[in-house]
PDB file of N, CA and C in Angstrom:
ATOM      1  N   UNK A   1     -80.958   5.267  -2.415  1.00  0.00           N
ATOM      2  CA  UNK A   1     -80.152   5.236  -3.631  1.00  0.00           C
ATOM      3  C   UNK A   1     -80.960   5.907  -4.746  1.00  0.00           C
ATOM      4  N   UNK A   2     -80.512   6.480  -5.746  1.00  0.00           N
ATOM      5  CA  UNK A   2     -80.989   7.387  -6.727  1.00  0.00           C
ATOM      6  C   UNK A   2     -80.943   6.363  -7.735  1.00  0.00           C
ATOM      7  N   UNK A   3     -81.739   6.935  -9.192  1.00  0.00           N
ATOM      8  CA  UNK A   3     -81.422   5.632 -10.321  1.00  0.00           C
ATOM      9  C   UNK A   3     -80.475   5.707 -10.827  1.00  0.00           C
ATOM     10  N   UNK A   4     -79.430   6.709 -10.260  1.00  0.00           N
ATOM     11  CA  UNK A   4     -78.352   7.195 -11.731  1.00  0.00           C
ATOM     12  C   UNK A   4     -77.413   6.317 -10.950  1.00  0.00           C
ATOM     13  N   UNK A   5     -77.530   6.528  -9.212  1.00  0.00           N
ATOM     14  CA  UNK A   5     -76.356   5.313  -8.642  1.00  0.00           C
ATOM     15  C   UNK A   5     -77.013   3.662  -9.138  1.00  0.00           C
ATOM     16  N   UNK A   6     -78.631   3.668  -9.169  1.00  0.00           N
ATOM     17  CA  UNK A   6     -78.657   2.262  -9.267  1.00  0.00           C
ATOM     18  C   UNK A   6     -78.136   1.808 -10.631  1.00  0.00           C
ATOM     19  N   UNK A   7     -78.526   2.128 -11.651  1.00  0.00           N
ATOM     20  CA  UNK A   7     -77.790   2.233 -13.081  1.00  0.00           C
ATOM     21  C   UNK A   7     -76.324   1.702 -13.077  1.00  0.00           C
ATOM     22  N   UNK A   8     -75.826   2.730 -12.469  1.00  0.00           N
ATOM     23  CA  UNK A   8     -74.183   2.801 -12.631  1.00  0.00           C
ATOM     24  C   UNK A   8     -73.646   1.143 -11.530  1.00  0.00           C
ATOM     25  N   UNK A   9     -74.392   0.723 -10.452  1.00  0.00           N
ATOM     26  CA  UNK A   9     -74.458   0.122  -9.798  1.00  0.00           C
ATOM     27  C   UNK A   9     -74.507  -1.425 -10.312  1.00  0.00           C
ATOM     28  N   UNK A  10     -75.707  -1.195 -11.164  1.00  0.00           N
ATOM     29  CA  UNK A  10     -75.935  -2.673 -11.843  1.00  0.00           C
ATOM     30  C   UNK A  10     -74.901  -3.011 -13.265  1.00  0.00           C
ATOM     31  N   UNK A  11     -74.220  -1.808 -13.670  1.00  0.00           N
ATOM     32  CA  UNK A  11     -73.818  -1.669 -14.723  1.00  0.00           C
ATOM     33  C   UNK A  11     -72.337  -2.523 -14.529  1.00  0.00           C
ATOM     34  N   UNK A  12     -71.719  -2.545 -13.660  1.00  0.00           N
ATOM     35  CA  UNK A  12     -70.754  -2.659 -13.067  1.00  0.00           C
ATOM     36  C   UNK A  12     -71.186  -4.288 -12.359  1.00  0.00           C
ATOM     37  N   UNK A  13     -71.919  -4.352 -11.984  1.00  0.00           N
ATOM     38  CA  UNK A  13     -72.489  -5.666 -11.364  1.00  0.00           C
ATOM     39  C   UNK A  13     -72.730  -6.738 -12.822  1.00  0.00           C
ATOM     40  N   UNK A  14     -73.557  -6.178 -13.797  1.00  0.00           N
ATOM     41  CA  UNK A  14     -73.669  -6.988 -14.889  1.00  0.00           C
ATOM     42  C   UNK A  14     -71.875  -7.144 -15.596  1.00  0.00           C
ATOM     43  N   UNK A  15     -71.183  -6.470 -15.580  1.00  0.00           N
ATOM     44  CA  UNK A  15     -69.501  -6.810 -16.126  1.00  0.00           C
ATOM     45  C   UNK A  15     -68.966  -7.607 -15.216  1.00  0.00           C
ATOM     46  N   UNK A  16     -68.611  -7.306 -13.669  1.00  0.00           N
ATOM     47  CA  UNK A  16     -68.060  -8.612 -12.682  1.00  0.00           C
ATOM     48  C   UNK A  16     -68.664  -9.924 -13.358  1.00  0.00           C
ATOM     49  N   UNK A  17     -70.324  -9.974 -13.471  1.00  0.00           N
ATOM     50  CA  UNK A  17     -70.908 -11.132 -13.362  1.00  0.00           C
ATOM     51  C   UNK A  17     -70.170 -11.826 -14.596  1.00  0.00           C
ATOM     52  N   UNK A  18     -70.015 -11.510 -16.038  1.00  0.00           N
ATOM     53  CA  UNK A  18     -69.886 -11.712 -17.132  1.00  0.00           C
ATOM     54  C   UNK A  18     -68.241 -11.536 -17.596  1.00  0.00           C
ATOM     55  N   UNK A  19     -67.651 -11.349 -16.175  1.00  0.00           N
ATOM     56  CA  UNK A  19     -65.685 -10.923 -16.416  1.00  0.00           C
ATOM     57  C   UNK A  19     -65.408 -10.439 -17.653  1.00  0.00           C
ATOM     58  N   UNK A  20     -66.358  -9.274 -17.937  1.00  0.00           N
ATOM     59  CA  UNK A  20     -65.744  -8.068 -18.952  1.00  0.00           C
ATOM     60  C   UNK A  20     -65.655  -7.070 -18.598  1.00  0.00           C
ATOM     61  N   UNK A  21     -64.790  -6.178 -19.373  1.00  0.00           N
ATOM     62  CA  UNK A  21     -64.401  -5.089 -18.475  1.00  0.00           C
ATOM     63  C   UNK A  21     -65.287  -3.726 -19.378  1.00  0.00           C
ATOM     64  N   UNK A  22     -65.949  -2.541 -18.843  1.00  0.00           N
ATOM     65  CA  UNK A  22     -66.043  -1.404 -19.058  1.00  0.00           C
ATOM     66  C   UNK A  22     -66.296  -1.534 -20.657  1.00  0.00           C
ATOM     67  N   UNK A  23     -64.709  -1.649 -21.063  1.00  0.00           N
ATOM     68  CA  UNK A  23     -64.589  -0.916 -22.897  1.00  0.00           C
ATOM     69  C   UNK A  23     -64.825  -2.579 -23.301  1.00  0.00           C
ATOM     70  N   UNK A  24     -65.042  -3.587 -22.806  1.00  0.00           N
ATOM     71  CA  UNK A  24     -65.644  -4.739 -23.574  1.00  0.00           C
ATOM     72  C   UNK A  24     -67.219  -4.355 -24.010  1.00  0.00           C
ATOM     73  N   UNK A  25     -67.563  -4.044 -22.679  1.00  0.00           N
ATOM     74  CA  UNK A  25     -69.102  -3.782 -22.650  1.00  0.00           C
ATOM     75  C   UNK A  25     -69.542  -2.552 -24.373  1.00  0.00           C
ATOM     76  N   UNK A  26     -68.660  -1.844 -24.454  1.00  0.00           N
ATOM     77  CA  UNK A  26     -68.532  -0.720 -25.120  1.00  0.00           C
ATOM     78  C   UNK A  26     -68.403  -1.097 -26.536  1.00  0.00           C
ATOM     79  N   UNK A  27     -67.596  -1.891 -26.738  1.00  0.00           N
ATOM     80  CA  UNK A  27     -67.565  -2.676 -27.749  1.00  0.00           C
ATOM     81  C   UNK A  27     -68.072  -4.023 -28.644  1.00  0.00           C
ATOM     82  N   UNK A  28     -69.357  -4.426 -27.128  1.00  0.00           N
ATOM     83  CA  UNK A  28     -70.213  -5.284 -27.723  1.00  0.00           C
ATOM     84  C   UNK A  28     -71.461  -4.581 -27.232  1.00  0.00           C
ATOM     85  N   UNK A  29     -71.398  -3.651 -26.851  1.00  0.00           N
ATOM     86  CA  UNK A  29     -73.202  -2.819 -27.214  1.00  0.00           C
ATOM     87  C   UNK A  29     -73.107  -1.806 -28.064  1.00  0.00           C
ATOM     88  N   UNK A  30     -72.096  -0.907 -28.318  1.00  0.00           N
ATOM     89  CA  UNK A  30     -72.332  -0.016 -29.913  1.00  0.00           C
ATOM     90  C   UNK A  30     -72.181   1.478 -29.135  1.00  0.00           C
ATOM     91  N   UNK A  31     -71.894   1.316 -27.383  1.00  0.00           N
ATOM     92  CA  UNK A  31     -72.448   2.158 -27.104  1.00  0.00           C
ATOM     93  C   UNK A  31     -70.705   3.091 -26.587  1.00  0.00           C
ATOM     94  N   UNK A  32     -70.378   4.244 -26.914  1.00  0.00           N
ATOM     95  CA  UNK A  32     -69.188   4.883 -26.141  1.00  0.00           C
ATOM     96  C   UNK A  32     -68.231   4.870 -25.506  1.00  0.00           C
ATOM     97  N   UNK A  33     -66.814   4.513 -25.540  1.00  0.00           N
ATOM     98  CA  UNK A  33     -66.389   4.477 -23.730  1.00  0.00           C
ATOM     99  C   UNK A  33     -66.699   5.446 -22.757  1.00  0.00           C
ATOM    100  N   UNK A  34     -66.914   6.862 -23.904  1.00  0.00           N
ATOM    101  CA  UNK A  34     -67.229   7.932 -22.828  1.00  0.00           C
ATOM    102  C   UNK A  34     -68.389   7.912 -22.477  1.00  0.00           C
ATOM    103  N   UNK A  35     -69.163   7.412 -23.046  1.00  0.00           N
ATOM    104  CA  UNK A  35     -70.401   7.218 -22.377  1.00  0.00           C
ATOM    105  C   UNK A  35     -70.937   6.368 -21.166  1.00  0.00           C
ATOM    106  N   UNK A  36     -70.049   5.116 -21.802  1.00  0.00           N
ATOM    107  CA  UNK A  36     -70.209   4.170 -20.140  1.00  0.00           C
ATOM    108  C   UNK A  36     -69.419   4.914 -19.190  1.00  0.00           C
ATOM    109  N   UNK A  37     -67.997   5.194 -19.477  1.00  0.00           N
ATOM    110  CA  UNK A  37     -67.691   5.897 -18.267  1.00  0.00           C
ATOM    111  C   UNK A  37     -67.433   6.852 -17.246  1.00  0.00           C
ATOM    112  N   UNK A  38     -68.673   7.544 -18.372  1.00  0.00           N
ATOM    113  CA  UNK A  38     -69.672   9.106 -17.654  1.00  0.00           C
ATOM    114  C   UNK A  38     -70.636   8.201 -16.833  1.00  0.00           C
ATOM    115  N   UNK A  39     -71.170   7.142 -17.135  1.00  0.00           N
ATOM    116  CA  UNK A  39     -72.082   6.405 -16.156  1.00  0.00           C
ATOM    117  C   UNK A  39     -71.750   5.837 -15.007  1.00  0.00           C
ATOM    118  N   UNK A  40     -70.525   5.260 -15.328  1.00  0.00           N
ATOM    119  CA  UNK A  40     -69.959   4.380 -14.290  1.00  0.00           C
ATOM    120  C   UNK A  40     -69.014   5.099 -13.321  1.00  0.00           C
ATOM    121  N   UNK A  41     -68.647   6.725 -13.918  1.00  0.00           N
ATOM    122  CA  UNK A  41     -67.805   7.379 -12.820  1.00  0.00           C
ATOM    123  C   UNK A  41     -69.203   8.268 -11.950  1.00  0.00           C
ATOM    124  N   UNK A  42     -70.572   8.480 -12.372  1.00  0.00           N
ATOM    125  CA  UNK A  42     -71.167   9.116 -11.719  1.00  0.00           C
ATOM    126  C   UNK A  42     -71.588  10.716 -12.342  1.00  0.00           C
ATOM    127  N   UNK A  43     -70.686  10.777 -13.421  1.00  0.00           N
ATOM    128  CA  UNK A  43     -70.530  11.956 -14.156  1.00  0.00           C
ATOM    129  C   UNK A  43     -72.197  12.142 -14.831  1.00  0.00           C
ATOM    130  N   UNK A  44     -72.818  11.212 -15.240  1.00  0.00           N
ATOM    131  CA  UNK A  44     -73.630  11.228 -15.996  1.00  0.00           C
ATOM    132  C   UNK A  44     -75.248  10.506 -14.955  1.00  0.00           C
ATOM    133  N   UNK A  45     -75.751  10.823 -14.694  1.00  0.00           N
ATOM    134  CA  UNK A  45     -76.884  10.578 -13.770  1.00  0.00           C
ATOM    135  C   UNK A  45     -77.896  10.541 -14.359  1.00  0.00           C
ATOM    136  N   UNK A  46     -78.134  10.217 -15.804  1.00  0.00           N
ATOM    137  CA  UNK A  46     -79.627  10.835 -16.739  1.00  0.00           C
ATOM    138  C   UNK A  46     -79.426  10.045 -17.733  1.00  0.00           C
ATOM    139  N   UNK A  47     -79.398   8.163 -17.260  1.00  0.00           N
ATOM    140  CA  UNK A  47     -78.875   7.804 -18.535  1.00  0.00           C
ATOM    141  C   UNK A  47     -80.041   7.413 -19.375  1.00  0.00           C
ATOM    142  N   UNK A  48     -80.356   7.391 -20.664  1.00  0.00           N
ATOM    143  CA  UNK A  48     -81.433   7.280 -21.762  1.00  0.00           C
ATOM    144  C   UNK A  48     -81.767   5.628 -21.480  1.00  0.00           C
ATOM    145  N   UNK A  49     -82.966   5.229 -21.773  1.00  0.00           N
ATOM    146  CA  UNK A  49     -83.429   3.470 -21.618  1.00  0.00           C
ATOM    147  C   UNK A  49     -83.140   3.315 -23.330  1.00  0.00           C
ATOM    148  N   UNK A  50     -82.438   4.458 -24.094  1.00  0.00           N
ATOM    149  CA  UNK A  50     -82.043   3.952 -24.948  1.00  0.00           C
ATOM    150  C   UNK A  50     -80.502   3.483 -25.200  1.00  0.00           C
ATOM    151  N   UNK A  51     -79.966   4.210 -24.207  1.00  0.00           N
ATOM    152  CA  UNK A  51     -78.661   3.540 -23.517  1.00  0.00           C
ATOM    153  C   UNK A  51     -78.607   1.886 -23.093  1.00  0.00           C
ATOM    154  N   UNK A  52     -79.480   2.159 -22.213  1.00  0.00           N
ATOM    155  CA  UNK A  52     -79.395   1.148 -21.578  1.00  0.00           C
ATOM    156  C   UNK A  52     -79.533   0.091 -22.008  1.00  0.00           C
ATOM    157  N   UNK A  53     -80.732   0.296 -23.716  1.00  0.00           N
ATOM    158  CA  UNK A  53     -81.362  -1.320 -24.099  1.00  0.00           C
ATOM    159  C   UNK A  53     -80.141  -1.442 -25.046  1.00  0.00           C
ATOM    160  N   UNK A  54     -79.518  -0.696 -25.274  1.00  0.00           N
ATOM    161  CA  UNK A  54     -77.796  -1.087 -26.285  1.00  0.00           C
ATOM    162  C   UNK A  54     -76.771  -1.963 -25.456  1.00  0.00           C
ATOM    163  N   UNK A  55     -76.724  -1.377 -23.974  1.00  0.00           N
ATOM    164  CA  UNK A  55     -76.137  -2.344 -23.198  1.00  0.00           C
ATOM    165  C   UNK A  55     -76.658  -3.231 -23.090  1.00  0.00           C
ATOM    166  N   UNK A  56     -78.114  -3.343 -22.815  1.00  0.00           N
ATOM    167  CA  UNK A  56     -78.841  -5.038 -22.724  1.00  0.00           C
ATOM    168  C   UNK A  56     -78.608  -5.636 -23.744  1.00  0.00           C
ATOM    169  N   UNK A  57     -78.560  -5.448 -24.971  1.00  0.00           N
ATOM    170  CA  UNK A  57     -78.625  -6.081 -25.946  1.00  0.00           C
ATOM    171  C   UNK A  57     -76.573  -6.110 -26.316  1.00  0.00           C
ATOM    172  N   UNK A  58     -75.969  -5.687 -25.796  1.00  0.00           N
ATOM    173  CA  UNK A  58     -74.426  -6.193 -25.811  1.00  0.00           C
ATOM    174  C   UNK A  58     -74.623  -7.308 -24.854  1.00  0.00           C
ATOM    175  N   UNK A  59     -74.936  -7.430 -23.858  1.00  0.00           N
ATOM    176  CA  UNK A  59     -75.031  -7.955 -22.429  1.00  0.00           C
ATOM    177  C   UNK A  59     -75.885  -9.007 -22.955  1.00  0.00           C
ATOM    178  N   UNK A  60     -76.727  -9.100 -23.835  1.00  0.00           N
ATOM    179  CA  UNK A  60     -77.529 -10.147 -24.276  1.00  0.00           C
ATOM    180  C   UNK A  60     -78.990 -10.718 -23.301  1.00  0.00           C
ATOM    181  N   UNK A  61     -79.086  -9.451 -22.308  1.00  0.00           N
ATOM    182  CA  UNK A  61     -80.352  -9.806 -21.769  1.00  0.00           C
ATOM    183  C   UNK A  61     -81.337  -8.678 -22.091  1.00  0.00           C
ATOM    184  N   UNK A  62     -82.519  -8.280 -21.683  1.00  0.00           N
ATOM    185  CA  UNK A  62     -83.903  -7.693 -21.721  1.00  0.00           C
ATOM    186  C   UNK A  62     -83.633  -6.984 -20.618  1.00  0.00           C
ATOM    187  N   UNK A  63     -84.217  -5.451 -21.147  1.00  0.00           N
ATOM    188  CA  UNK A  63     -84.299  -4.645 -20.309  1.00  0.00           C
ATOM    189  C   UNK A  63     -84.790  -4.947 -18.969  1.00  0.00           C
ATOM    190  N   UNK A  64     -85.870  -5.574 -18.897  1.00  0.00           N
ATOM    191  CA  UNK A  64     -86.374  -6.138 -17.767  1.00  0.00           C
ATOM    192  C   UNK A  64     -85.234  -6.918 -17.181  1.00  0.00           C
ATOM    193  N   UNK A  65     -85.072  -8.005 -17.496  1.00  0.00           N
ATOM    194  CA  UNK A  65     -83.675  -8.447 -16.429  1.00  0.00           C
ATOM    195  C   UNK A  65     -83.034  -7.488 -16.315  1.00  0.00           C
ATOM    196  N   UNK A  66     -82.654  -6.512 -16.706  1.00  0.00           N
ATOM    197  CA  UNK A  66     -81.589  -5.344 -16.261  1.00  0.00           C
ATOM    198  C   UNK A  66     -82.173  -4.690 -14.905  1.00  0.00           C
ATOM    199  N   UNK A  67     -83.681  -4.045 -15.057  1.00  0.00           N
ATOM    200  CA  UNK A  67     -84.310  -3.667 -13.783  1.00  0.00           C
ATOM    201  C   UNK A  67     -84.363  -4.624 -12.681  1.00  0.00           C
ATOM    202  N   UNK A  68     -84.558  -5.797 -13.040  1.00  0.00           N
ATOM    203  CA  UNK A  68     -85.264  -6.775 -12.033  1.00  0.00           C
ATOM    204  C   UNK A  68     -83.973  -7.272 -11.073  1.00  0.00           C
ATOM    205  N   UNK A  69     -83.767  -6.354 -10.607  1.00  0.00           N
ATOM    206  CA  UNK A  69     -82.678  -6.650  -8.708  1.00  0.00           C
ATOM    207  C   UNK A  69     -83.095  -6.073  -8.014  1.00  0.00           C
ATOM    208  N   UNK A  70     -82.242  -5.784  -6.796  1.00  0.00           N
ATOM    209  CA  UNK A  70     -83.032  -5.467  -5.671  1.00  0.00           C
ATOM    210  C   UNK A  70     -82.574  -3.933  -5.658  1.00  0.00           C
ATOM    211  N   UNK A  71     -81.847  -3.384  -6.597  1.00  0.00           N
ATOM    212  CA  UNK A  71     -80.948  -1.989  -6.475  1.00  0.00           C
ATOM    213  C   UNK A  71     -82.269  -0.735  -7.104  1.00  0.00           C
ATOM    214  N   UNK A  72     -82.847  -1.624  -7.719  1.00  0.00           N
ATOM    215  CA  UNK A  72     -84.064  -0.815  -7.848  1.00  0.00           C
ATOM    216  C   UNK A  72     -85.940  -1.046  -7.662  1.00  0.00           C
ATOM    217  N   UNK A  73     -85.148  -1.585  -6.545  1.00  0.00           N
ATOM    218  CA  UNK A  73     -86.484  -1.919  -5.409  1.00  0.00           C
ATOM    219  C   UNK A  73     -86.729  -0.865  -4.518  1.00  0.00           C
ATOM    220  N   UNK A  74     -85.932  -0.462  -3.820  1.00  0.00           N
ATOM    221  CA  UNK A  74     -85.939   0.572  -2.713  1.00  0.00           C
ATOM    222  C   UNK A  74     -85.151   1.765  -3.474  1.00  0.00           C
ATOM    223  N   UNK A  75     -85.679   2.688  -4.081  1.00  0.00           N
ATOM    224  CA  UNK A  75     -85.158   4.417  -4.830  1.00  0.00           C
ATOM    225  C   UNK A  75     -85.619   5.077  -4.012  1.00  0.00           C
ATOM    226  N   UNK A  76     -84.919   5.948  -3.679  1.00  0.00           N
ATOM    227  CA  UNK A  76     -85.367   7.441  -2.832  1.00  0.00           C
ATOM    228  C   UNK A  76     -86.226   7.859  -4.326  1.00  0.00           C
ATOM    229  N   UNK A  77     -87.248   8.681  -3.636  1.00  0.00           N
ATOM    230  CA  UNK A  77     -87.895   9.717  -4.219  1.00  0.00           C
ATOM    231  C   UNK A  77     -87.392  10.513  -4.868  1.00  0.00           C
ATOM    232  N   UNK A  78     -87.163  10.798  -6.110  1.00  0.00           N
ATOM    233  CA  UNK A  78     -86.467  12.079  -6.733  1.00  0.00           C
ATOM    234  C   UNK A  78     -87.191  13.730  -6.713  1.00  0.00           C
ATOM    235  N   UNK A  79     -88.288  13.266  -6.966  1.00  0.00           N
ATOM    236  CA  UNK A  79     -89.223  14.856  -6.680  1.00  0.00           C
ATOM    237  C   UNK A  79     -88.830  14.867  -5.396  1.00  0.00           C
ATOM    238  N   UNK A  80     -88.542  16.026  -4.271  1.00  0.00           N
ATOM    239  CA  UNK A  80     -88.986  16.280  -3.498  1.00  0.00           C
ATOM    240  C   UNK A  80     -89.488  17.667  -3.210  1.00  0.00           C
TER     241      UNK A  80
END
């Protein structure tokens, strides 16, 4: 798995968990609809950890809980 699928992966995993949808998320982190859902369709593979800490902080957890699953335990290598 790449980080842009694990990203988009957990992104989607943190909304099931929390039964909000997409443009909730969007509207309690500050952050785009087009932006989440350039992430969440795959469109967007390069997302900023300044993205991301806007969603943590809608989502109300720490970047670190955001990393800390198992989706970004095992990453393919991106250099090759």
């Amino acid at each position: 798995m790449t980080i842009g699928n694990a990203v988009k992966e957990r992104i989607i995993e943190l909304c099931k968990e929390r039964n909000i949808t997409i443009n909730k998320l969007g509207t309690i982190s500050g952050v785009t609809q087009s932006t989440i859902s350039n992430i969440v369709s795959g469109r967007n593979n390069s997302t900023t950890i300044s993205t991301i800490k806007k969603l943590c902080d809608g989502l109300n957890i720490s970047v670190v809980m955001f990393f800390d699953c198992a989706l970004f335990r095992c990453l393919e290598q991106e250099i090759k």
